[in-house]
Structures are given as C-alpha cells and as structure tokens.
PDB file of N, CA and C in Angstrom:
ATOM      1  N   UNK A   1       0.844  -1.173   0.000  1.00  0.00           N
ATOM      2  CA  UNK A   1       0.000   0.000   0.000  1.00  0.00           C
ATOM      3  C   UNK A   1       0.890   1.237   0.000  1.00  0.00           C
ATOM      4  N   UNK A   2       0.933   2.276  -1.021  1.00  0.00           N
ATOM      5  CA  UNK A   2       2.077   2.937  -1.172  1.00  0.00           C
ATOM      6  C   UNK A   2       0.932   4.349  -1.144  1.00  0.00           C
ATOM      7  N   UNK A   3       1.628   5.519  -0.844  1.00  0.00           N
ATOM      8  CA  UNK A   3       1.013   7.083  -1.041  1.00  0.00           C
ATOM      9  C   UNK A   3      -0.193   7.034  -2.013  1.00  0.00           C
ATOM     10  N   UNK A   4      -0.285   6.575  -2.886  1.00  0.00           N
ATOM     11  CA  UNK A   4      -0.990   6.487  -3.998  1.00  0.00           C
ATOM     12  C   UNK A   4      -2.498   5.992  -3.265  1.00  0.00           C
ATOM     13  N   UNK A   5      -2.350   4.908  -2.458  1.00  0.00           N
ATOM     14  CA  UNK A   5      -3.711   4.394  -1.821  1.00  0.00           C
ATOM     15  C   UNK A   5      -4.248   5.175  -1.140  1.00  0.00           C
ATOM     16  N   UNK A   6      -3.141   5.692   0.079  1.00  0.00           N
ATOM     17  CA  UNK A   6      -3.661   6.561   1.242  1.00  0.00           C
ATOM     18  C   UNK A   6      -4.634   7.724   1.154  1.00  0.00           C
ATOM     19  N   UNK A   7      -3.946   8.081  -0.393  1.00  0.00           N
ATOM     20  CA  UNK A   7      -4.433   9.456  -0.827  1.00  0.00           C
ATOM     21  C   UNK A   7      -5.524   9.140  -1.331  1.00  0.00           C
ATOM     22  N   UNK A   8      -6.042   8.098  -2.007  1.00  0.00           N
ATOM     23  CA  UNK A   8      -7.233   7.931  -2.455  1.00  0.00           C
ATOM     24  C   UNK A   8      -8.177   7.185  -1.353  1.00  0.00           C
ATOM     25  N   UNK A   9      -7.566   7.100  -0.707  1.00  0.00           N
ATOM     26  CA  UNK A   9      -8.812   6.273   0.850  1.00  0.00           C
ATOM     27  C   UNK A   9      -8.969   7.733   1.404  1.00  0.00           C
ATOM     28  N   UNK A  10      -8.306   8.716   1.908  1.00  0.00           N
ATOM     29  CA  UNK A  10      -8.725  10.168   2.050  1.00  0.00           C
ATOM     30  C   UNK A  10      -9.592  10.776   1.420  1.00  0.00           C
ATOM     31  N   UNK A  11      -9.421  10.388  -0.092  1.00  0.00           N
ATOM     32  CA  UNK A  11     -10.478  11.666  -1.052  1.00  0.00           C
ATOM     33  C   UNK A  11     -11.695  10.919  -0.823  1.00  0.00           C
ATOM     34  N   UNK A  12     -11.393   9.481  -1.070  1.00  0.00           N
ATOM     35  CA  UNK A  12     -13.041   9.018  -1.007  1.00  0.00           C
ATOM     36  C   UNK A  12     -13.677   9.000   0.943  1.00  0.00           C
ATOM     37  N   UNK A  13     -12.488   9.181   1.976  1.00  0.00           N
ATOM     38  CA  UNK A  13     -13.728   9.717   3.364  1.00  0.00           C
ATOM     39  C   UNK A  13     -14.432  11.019   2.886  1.00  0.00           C
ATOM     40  N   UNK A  14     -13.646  12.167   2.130  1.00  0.00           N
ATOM     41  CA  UNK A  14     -14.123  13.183   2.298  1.00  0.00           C
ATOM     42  C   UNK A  14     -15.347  13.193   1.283  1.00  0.00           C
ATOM     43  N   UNK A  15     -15.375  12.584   0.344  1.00  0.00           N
ATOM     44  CA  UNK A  15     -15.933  12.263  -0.332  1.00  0.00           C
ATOM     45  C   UNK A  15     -17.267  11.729  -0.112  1.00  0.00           C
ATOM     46  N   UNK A  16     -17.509  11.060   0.538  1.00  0.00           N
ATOM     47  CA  UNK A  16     -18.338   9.938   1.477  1.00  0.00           C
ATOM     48  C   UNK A  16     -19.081  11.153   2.834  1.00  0.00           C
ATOM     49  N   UNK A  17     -18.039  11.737   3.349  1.00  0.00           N
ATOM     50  CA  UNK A  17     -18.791  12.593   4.216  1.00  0.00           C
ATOM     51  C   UNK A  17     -19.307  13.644   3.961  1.00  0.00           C
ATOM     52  N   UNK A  18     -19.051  14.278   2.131  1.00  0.00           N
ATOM     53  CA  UNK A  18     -19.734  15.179   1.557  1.00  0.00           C
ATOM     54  C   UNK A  18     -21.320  14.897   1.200  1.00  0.00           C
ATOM     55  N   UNK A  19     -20.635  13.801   0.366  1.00  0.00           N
ATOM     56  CA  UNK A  19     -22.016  12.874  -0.139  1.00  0.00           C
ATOM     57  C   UNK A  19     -23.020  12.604   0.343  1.00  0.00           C
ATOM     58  N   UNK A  20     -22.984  11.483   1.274  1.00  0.00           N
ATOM     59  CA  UNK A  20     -24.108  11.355   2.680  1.00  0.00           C
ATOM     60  C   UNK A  20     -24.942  12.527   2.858  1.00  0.00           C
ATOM     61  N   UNK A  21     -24.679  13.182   3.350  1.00  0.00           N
ATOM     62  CA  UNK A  21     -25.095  14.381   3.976  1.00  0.00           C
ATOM     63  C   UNK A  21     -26.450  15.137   2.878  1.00  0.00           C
ATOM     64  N   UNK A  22     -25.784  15.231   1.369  1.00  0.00           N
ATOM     65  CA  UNK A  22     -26.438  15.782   0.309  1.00  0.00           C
ATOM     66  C   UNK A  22     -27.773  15.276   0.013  1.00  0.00           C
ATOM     67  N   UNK A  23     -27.038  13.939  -0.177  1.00  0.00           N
ATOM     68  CA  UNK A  23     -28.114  12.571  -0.302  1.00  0.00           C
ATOM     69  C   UNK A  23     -29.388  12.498   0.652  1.00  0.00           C
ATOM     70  N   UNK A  24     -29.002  12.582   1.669  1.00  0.00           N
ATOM     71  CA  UNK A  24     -30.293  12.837   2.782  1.00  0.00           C
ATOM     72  C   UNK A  24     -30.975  13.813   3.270  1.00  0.00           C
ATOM     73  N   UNK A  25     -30.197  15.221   2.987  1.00  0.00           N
ATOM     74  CA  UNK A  25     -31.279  15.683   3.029  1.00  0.00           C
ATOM     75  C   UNK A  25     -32.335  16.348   2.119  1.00  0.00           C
ATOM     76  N   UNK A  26     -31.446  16.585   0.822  1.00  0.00           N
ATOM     77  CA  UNK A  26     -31.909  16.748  -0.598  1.00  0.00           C
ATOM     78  C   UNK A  26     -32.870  16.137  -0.743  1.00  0.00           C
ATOM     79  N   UNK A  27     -32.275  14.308  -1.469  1.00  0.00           N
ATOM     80  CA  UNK A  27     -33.036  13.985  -2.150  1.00  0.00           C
ATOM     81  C   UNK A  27     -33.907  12.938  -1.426  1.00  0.00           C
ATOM     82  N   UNK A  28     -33.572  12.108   0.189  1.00  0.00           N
ATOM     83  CA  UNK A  28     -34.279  11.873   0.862  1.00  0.00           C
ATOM     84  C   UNK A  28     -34.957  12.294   2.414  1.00  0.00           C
ATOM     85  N   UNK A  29     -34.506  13.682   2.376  1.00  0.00           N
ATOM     86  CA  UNK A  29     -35.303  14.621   3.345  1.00  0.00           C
ATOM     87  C   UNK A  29     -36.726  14.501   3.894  1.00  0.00           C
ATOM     88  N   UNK A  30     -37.632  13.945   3.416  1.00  0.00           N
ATOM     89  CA  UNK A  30     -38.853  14.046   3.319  1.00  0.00           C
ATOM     90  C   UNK A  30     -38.873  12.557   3.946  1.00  0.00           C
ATOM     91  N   UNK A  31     -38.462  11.421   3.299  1.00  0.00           N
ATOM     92  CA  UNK A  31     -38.520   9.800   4.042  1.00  0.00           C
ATOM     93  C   UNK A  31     -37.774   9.956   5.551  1.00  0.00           C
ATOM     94  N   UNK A  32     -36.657  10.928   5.485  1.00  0.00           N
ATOM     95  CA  UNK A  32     -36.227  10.765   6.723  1.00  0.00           C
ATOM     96  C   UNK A  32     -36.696  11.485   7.535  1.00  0.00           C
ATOM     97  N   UNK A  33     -37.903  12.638   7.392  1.00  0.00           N
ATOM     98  CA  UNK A  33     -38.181  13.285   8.414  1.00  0.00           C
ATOM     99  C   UNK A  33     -38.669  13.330   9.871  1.00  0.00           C
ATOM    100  N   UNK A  34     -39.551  12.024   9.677  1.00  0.00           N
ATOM    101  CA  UNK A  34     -40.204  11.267  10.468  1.00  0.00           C
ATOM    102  C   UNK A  34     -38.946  10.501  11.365  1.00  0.00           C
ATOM    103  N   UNK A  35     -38.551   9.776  11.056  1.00  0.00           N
ATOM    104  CA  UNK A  35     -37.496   8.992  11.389  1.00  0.00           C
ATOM    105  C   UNK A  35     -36.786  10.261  12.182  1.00  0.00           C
ATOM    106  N   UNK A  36     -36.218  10.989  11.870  1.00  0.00           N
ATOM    107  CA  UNK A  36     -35.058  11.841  12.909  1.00  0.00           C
ATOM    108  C   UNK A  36     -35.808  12.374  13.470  1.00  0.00           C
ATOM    109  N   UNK A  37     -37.020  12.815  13.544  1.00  0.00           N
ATOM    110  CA  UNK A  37     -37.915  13.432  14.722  1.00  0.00           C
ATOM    111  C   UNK A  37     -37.983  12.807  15.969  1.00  0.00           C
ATOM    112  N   UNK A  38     -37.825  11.589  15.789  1.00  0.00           N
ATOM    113  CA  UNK A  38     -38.016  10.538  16.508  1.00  0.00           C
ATOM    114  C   UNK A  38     -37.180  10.239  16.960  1.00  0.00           C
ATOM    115  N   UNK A  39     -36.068  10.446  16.815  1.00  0.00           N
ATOM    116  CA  UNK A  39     -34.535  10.064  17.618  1.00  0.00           C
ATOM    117  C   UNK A  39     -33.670  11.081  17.549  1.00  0.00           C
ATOM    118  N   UNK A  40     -33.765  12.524  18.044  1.00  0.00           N
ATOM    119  CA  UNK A  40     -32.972  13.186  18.141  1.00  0.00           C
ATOM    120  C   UNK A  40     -32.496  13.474  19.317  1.00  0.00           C
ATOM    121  N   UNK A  41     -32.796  12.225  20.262  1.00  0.00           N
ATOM    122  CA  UNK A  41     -31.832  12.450  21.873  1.00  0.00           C
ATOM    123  C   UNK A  41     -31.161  11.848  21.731  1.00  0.00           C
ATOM    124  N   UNK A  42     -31.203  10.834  20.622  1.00  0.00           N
ATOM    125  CA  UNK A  42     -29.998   9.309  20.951  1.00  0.00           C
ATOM    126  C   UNK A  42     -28.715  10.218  19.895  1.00  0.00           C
ATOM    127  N   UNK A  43     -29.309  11.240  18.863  1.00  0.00           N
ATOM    128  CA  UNK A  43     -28.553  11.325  17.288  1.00  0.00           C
ATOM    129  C   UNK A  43     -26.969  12.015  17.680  1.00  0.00           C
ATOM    130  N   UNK A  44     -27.107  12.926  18.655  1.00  0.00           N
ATOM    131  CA  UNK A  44     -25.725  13.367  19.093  1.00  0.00           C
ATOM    132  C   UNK A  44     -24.543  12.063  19.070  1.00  0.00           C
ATOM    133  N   UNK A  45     -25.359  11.126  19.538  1.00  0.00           N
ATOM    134  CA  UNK A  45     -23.988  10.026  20.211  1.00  0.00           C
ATOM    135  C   UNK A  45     -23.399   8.997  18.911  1.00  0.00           C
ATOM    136  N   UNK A  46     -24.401   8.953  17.893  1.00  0.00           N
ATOM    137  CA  UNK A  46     -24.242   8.354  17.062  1.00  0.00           C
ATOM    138  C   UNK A  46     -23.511   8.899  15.985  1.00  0.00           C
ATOM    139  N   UNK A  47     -23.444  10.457  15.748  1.00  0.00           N
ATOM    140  CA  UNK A  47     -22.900  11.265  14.793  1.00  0.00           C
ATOM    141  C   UNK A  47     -21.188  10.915  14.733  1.00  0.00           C
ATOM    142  N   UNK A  48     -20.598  10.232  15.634  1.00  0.00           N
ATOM    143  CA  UNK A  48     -19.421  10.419  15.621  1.00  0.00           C
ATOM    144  C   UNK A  48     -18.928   8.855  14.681  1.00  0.00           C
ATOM    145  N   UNK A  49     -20.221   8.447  14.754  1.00  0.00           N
ATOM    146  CA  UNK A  49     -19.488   6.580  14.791  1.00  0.00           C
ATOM    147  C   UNK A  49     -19.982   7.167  13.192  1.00  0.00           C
ATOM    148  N   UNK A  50     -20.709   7.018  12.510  1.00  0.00           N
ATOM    149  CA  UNK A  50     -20.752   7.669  10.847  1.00  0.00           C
ATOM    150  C   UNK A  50     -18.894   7.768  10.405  1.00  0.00           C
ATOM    151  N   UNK A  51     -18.327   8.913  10.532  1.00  0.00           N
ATOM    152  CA  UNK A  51     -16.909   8.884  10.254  1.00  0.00           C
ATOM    153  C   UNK A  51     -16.460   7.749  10.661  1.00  0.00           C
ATOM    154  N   UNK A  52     -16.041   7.486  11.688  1.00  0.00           N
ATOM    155  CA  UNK A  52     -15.898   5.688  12.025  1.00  0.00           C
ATOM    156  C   UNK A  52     -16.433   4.603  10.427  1.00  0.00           C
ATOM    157  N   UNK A  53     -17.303   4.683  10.344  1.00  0.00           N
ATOM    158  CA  UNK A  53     -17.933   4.148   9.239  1.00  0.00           C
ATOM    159  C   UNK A  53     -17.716   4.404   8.108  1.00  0.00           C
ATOM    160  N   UNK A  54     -17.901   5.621   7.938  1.00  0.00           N
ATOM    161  CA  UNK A  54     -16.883   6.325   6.587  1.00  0.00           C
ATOM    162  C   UNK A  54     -15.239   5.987   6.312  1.00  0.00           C
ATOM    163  N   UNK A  55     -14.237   5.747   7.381  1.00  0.00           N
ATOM    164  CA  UNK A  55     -13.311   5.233   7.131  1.00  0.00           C
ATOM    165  C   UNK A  55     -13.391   4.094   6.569  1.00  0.00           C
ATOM    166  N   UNK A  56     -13.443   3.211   7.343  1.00  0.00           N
ATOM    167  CA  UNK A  56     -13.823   1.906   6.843  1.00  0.00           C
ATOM    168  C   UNK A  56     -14.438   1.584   5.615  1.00  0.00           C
ATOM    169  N   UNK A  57     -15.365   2.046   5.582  1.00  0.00           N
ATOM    170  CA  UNK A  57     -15.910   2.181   3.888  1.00  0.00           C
ATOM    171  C   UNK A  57     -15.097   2.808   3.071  1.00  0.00           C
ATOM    172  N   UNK A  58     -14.194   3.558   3.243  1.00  0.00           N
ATOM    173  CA  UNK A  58     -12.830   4.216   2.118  1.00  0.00           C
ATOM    174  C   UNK A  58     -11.966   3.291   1.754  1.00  0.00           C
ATOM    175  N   UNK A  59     -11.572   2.687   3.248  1.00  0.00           N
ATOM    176  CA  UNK A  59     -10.411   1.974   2.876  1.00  0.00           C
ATOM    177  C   UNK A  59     -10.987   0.844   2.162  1.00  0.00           C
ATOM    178  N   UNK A  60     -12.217  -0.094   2.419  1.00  0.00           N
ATOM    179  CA  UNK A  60     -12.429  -0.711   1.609  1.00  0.00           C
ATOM    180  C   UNK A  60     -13.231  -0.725   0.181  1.00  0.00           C
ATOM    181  N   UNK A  61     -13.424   0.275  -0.032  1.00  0.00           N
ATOM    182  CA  UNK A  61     -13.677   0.640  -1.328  1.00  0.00           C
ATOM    183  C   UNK A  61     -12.524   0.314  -2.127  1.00  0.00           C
ATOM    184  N   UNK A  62     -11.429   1.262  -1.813  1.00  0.00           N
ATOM    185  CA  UNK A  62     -10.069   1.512  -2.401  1.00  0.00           C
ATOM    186  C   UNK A  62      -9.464   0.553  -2.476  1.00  0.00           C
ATOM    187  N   UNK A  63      -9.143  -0.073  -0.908  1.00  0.00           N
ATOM    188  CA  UNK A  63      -8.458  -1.435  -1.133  1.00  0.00           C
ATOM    189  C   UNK A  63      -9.388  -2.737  -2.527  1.00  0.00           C
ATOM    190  N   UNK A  64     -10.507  -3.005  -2.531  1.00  0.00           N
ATOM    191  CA  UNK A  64     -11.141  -3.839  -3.464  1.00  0.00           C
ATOM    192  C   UNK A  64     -10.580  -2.988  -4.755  1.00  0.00           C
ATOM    193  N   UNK A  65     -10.664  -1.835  -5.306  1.00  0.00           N
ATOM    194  CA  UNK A  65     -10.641  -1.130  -5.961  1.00  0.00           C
ATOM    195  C   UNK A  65      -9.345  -1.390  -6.807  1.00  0.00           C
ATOM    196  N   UNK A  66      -8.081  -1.118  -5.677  1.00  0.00           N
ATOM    197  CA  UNK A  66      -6.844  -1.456  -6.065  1.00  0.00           C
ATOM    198  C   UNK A  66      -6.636  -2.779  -6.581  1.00  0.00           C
ATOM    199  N   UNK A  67      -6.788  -3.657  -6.260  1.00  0.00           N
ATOM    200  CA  UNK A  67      -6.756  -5.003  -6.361  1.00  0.00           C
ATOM    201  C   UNK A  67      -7.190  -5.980  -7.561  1.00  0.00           C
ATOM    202  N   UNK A  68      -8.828  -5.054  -7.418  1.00  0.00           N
ATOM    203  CA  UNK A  68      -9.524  -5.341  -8.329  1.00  0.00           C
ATOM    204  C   UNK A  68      -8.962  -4.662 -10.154  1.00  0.00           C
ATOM    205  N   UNK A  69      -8.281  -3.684 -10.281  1.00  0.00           N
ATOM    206  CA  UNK A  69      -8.447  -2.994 -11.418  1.00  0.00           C
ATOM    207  C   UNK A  69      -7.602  -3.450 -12.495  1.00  0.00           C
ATOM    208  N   UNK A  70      -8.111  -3.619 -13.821  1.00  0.00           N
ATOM    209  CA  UNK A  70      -7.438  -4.489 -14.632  1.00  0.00           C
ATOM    210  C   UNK A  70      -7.668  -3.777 -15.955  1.00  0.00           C
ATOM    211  N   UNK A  71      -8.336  -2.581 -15.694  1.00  0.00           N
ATOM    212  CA  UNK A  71      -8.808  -1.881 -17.096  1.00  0.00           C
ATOM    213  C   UNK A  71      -9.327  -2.745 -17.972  1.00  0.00           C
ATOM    214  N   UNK A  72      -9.983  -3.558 -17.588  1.00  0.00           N
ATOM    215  CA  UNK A  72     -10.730  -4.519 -18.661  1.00  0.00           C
ATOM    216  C   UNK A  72     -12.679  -4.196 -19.060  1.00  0.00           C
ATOM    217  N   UNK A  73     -12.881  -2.725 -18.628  1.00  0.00           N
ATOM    218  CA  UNK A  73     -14.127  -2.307 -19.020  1.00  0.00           C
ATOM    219  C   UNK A  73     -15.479  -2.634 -18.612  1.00  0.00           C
ATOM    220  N   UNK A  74     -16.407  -3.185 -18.330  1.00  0.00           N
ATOM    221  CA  UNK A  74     -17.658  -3.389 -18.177  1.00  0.00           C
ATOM    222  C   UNK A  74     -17.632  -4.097 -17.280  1.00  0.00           C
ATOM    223  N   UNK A  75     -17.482  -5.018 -17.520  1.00  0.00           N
ATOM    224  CA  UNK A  75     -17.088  -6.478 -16.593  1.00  0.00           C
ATOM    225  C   UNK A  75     -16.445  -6.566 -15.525  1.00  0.00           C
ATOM    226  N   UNK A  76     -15.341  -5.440 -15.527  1.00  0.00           N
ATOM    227  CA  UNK A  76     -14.846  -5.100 -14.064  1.00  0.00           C
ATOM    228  C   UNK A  76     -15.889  -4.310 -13.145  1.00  0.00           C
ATOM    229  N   UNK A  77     -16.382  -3.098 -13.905  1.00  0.00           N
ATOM    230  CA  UNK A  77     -17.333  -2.414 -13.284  1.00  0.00           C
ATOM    231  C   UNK A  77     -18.747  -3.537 -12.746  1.00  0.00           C
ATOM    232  N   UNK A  78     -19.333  -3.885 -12.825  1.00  0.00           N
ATOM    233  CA  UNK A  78     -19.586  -5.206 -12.626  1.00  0.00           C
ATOM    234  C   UNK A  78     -19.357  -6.231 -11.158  1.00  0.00           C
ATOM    235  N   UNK A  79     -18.564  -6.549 -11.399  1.00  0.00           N
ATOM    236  CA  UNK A  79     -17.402  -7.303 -10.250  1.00  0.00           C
ATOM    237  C   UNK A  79     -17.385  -6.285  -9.172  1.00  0.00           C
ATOM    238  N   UNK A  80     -16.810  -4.767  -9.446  1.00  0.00           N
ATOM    239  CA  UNK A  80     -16.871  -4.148  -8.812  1.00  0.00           C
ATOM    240  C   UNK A  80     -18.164  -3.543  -7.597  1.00  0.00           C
ATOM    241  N   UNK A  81     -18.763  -3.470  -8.608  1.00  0.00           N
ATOM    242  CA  UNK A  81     -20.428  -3.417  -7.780  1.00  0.00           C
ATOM    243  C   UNK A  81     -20.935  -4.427  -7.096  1.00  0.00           C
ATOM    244  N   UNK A  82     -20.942  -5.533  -7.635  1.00  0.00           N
ATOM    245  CA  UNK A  82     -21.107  -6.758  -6.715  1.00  0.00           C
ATOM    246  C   UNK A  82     -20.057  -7.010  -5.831  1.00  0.00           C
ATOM    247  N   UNK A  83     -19.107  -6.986  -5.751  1.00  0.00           N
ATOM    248  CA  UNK A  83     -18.080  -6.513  -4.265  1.00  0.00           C
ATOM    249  C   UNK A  83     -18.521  -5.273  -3.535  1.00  0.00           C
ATOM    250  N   UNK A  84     -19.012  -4.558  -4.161  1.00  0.00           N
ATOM    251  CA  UNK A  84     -19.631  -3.296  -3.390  1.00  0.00           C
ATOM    252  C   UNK A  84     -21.028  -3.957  -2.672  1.00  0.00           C
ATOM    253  N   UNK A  85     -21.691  -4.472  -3.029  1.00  0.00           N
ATOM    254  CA  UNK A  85     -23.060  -4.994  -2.679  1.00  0.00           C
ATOM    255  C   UNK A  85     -22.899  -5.687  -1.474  1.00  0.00           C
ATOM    256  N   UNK A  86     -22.117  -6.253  -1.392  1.00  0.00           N
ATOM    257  CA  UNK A  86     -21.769  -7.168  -0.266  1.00  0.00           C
ATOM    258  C   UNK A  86     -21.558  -6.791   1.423  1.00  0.00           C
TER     259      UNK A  86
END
C-alpha cells in the first residue's frame, strides 16, 4: 500500500462525508423526516461513529478497488459493484 492508496482512501472519506449528507437531506429529506424526529436524543452520540464508518468504507472501497483494477471495461465495473453490494 504505497502514497498512492492513502491518498485515495482520504479523497473518497471526504468524499463519502460530503455525499451522505447531500443525499439525505436533498433527495431523501422528506422519508427521513419522520425517522429523525423521533430520535434526536440518541442522534448526538451516534454522529461520531458515521466517520468511524466512513473510514472503513474508504479503505475498503479503495483497497477492493486497487486489487480489483485491470482496465478490462464493463465487466470489471460489474465485479466491482457486486463486491460493493456485499
């Protein structure tokens, strides 16, 4: 795992913690409204473990990512998503 990974497990936390955020309240704001009304004594304690989660989801994005890449087109993308699914 050389500079090259690190740096891309970084862009995709920040990435990931941009994203999220957009995603919910944009375009599912309205499904979640109900839902966070409803738990906003517990939501403080939980906000921290998300980044927690977001790491983890970088590095393994990237790491499958690295591993996985063969420039072989469709079929990787593919593979890729179904390793993502999992």
């Amino acid at each position: 795992m050389d500079k090259k990974f690190w740096i891309s497990v970084g862009i995709t936390f920040v990435l990931l913690g941009i994203m999220e955020p957009l995603v919910n309240v944009f375009i599912l704001g309205s499904d979640w409204e109900l839902l966070l009304l409803q738990s906003v004594t517990r939501a403080e304690y939980k906000f921290l473990v998300f980044y927690v989660v977001y790491l983890f989801m970088a590095f393994g994005l990237t790491f499958i990512y690295s591993k996985g890449h063969e420039g072989s087109g469709v079929g990787e993308g593919i593979r890729f998503g179904f390793y993502m699914s999992l």
